[in-house]
N, C-alpha and C. Protein backbone atom coordinates (compact mmCIF):
# COMPACT_ATOMS: atom_id res chain seq x y z
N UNK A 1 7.42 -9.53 7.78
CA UNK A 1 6.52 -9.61 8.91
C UNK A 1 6.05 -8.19 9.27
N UNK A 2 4.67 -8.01 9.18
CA UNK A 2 4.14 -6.54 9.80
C UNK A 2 4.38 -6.45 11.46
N UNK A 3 4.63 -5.23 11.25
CA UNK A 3 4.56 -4.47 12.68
C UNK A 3 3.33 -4.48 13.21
N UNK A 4 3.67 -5.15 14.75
CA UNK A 4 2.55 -4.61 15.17
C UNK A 4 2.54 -3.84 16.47
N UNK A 5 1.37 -2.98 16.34
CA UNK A 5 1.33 -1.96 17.66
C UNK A 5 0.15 -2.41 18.76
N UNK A 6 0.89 -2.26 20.10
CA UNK A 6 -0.04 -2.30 20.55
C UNK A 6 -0.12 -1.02 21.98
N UNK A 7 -1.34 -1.72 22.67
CA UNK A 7 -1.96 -0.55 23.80
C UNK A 7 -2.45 -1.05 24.76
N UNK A 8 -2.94 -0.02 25.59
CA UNK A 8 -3.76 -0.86 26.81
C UNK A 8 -4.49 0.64 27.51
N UNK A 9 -4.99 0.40 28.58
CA UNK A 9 -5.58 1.10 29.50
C UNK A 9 -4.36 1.09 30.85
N UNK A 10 -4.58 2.52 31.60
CA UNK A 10 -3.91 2.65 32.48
C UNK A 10 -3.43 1.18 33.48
N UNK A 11 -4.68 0.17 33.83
CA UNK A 11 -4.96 -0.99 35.02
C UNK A 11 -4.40 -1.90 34.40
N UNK A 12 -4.46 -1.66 32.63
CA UNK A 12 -3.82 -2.93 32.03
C UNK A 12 -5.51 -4.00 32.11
N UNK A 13 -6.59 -3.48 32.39
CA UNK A 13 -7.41 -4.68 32.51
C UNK A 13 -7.86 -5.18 30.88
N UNK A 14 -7.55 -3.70 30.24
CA UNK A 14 -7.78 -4.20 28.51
C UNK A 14 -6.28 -3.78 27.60
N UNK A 15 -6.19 -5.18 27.01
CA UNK A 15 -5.17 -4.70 26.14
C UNK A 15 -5.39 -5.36 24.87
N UNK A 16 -5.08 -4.27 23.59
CA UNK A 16 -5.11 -4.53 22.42
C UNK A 16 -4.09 -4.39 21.43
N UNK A 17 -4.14 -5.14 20.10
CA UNK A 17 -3.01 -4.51 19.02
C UNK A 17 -3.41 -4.50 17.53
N UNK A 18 -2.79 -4.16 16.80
CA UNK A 18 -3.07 -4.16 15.47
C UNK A 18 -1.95 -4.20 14.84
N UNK A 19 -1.99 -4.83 13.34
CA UNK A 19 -0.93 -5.26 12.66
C UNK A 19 -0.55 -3.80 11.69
N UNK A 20 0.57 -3.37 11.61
CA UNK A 20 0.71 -1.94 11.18
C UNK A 20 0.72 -0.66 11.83
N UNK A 21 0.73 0.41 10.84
CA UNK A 21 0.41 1.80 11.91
C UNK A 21 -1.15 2.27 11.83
N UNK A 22 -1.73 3.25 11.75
CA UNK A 22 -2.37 3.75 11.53
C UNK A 22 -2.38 4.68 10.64
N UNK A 23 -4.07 4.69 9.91
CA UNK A 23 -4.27 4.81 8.25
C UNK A 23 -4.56 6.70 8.54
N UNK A 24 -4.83 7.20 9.81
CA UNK A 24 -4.48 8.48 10.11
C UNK A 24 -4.37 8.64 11.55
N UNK A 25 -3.39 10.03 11.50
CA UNK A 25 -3.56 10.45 12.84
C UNK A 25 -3.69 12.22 13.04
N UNK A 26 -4.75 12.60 14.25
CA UNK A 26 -4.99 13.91 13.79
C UNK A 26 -4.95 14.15 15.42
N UNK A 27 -5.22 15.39 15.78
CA UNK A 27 -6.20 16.50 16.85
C UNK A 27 -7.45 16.66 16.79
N UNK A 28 -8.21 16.18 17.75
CA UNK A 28 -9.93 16.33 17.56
C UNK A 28 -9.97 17.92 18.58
N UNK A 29 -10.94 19.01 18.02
CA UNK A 29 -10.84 19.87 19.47
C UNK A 29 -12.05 19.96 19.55
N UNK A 30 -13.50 18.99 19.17
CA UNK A 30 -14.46 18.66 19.25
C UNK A 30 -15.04 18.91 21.04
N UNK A 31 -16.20 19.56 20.99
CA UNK A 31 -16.65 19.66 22.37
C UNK A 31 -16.82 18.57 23.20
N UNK A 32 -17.42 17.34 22.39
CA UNK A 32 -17.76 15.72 22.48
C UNK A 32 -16.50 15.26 23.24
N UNK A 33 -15.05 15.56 22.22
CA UNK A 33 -14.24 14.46 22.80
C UNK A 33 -12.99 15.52 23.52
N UNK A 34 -13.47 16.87 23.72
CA UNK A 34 -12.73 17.82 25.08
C UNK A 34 -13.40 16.77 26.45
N UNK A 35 -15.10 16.77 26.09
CA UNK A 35 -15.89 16.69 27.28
C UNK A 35 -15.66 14.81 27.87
N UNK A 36 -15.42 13.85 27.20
CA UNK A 36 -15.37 12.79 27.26
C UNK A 36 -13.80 12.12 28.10
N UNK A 37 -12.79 13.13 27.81
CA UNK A 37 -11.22 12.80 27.90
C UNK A 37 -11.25 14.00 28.98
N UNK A 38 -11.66 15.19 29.52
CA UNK A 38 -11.59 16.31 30.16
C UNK A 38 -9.84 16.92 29.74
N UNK A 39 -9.74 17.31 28.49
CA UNK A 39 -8.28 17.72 27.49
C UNK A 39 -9.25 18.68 26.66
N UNK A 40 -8.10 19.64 26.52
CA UNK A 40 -8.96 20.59 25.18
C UNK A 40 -8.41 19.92 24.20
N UNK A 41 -8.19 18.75 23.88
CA UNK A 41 -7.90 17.94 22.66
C UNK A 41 -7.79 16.57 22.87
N UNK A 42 -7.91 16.07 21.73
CA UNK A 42 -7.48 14.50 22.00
C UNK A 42 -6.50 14.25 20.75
N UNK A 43 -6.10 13.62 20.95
CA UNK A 43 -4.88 12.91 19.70
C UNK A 43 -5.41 11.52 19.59
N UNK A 44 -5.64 11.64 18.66
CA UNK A 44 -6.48 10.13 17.56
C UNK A 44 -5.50 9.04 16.81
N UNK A 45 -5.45 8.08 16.30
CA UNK A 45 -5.16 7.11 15.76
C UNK A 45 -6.09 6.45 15.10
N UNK A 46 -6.85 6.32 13.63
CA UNK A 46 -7.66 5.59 12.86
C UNK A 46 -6.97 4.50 12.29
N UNK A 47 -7.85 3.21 12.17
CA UNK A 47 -7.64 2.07 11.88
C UNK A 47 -8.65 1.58 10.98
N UNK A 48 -8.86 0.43 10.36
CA UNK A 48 -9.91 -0.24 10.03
C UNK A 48 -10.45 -1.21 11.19
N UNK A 49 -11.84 -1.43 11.47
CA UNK A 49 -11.83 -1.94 12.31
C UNK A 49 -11.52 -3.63 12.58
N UNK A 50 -11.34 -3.77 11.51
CA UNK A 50 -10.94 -5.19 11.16
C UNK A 50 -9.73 -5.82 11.71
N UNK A 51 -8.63 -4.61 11.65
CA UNK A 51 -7.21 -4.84 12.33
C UNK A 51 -7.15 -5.03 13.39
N UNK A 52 -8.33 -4.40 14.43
CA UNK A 52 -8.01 -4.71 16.21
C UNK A 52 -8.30 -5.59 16.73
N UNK A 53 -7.61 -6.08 17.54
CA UNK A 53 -7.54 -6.84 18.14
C UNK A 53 -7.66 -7.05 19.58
N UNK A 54 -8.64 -7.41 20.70
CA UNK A 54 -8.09 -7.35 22.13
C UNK A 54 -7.71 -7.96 22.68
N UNK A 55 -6.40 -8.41 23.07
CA UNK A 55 -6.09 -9.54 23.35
C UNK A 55 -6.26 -9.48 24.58
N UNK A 56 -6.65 -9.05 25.94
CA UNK A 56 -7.16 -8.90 27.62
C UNK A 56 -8.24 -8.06 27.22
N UNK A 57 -9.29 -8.52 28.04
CA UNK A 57 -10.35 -7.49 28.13
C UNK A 57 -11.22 -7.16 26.87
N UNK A 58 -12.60 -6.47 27.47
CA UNK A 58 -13.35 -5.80 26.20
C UNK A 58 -13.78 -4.68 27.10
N UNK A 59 -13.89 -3.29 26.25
CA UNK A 59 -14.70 -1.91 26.52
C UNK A 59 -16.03 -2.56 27.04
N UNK A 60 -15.90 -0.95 27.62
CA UNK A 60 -17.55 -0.72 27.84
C UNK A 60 -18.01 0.47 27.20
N UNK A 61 -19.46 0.54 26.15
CA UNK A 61 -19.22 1.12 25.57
C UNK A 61 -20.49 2.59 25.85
N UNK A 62 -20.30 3.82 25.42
CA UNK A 62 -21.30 4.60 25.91
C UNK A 62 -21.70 5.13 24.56
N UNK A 63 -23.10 5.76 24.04
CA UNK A 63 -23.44 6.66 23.54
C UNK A 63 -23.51 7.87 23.64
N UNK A 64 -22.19 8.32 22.74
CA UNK A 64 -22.55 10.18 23.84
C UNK A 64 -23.09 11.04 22.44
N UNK A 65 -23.90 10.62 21.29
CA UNK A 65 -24.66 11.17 20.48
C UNK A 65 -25.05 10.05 19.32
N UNK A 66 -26.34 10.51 18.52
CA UNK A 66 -26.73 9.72 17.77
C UNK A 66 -25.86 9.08 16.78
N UNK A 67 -25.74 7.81 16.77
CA UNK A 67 -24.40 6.49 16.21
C UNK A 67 -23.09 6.98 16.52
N UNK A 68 -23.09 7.18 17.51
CA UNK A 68 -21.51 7.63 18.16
C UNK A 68 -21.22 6.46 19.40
N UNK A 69 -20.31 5.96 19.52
CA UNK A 69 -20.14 5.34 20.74
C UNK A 69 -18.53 4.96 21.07
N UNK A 70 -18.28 5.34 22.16
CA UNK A 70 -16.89 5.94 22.91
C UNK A 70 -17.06 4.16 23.89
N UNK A 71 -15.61 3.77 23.96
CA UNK A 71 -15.35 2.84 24.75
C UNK A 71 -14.37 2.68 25.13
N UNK A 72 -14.39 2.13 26.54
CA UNK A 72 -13.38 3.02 27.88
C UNK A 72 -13.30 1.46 28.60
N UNK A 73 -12.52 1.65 29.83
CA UNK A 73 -12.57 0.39 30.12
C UNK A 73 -13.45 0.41 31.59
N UNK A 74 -14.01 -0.26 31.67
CA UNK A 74 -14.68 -0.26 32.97
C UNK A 74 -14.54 -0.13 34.38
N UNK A 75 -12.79 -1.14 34.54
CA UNK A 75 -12.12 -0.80 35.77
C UNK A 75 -11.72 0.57 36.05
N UNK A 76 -11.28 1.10 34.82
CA UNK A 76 -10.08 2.37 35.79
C UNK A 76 -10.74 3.37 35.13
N UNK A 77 -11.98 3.56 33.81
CA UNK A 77 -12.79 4.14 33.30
C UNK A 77 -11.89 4.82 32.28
N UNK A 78 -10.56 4.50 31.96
CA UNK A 78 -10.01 5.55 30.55
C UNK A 78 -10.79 5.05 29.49
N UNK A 79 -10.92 6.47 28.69
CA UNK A 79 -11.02 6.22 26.74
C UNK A 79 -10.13 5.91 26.13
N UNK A 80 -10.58 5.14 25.18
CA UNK A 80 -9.97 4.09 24.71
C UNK A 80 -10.40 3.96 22.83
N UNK A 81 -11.28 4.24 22.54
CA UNK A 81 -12.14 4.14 21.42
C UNK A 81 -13.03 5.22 21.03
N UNK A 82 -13.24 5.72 19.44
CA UNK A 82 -14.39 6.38 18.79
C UNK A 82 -14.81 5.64 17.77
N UNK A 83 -16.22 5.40 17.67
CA UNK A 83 -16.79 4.78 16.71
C UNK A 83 -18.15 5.28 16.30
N UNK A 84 -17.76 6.05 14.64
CA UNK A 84 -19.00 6.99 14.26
C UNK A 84 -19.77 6.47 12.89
N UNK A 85 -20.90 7.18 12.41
CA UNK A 85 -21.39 6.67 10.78
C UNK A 85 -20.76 7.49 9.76
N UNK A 86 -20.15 8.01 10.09
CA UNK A 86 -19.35 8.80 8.92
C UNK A 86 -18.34 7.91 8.26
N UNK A 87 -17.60 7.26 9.12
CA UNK A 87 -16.53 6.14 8.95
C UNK A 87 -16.83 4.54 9.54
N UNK A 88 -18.07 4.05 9.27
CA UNK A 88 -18.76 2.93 9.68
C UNK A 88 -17.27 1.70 9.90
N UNK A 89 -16.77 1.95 9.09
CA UNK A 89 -15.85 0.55 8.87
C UNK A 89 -14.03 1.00 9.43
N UNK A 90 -13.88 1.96 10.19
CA UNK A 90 -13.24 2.42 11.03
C UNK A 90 -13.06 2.46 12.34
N UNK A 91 -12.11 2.87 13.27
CA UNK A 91 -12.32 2.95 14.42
C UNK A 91 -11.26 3.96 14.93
N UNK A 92 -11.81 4.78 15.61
CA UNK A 92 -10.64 6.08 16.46
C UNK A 92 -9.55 5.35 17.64
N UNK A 93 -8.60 5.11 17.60
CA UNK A 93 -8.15 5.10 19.26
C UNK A 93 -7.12 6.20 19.83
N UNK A 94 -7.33 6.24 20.98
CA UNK A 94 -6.91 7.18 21.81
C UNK A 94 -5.06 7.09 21.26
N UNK A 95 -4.69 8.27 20.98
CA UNK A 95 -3.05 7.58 20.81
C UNK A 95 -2.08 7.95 22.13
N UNK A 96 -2.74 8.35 23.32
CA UNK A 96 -2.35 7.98 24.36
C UNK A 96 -2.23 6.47 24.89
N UNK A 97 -3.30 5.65 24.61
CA UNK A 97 -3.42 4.49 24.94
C UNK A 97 -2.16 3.34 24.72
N UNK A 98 -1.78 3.91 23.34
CA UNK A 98 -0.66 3.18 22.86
C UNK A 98 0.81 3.33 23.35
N UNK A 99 1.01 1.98 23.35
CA UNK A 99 2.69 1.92 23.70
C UNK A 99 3.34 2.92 23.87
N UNK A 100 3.54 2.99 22.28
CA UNK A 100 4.24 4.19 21.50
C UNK A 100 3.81 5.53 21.59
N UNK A 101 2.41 5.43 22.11
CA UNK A 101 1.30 7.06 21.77
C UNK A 101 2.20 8.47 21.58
N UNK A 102 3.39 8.43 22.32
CA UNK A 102 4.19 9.71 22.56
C UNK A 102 4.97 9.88 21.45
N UNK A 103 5.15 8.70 20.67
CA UNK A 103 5.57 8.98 18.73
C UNK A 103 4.91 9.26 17.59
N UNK A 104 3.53 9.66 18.05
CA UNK A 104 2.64 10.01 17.17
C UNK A 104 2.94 11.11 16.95
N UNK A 105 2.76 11.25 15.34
CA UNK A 105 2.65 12.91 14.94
C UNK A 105 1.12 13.48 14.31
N UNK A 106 0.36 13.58 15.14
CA UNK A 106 -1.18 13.77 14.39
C UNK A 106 -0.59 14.71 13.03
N UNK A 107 -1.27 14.30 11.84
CA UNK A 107 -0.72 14.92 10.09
C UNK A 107 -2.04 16.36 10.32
N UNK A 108 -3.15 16.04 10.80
CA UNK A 108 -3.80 17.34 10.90
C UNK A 108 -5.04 17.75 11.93
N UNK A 109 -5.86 18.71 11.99
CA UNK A 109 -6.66 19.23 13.30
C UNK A 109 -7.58 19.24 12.82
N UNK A 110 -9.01 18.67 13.69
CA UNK A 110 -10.59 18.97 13.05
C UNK A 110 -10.87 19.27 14.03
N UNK A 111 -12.12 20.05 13.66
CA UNK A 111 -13.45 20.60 14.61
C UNK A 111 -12.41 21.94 15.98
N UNK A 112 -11.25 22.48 14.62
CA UNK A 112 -11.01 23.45 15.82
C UNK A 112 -11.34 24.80 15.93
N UNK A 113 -11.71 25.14 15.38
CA UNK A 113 -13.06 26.27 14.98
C UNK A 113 -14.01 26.08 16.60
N UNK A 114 -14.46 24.37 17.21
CA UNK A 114 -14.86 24.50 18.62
C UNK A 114 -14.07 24.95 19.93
């Protein structure tokens, strides 16, 4: 039987899971997702997007650049999601969001040169 992980938003108004871990985990120090989370970093979790699941609730979702779109939850407004064209058939989540988030070991750092 796979593991599964799951998450939520601070209010609990959205909660999701997926079967497994995640296919990476890194450090973004991207200006985009400093400015979106107000963190000089975010800690990521990639999935396929096929695996998630929400079982309470759905995002709301924003464009904060061309085919980029970040989704947060509406009640209590946390991020929650990245979804770009580089990795069409993927999806970022916050690895705060998760249960577990504080057992993540991001494997490496992009965009820290910003």
């Amino acid at each position: 039987m796979a593991t599964v992980t799951k998450g939520h938003c601070p209010c609990r108004a959205i909660e999701f899971e997926f079967d497994g871990g995640p296919d990476h985990t890194f450090h973004c120090h991207c200006e985009s997702c400093r400015r979106a989370a107000s963190s000089p970093l975010i800690t990521w979790i990639t999935i396929a997007k096929s695996k998630l699941r929400f079982s309470k609730g759905k995002s709301v979702y924003f464009t904060s650049s061309p085919g980029v779109s970040r989704g947060f939850c509406g009640t209590c407004g946390s991020p929650l999601t990245y979804e770009g064209p580089k990795h069409p058939d993927d999806i970022d989540l916050y690895a705060a969001a998760l249960e577990a988030g504080t057992k993540i070991v991001p494997a490496f750092h992009v965009y820290a040169d910003e």
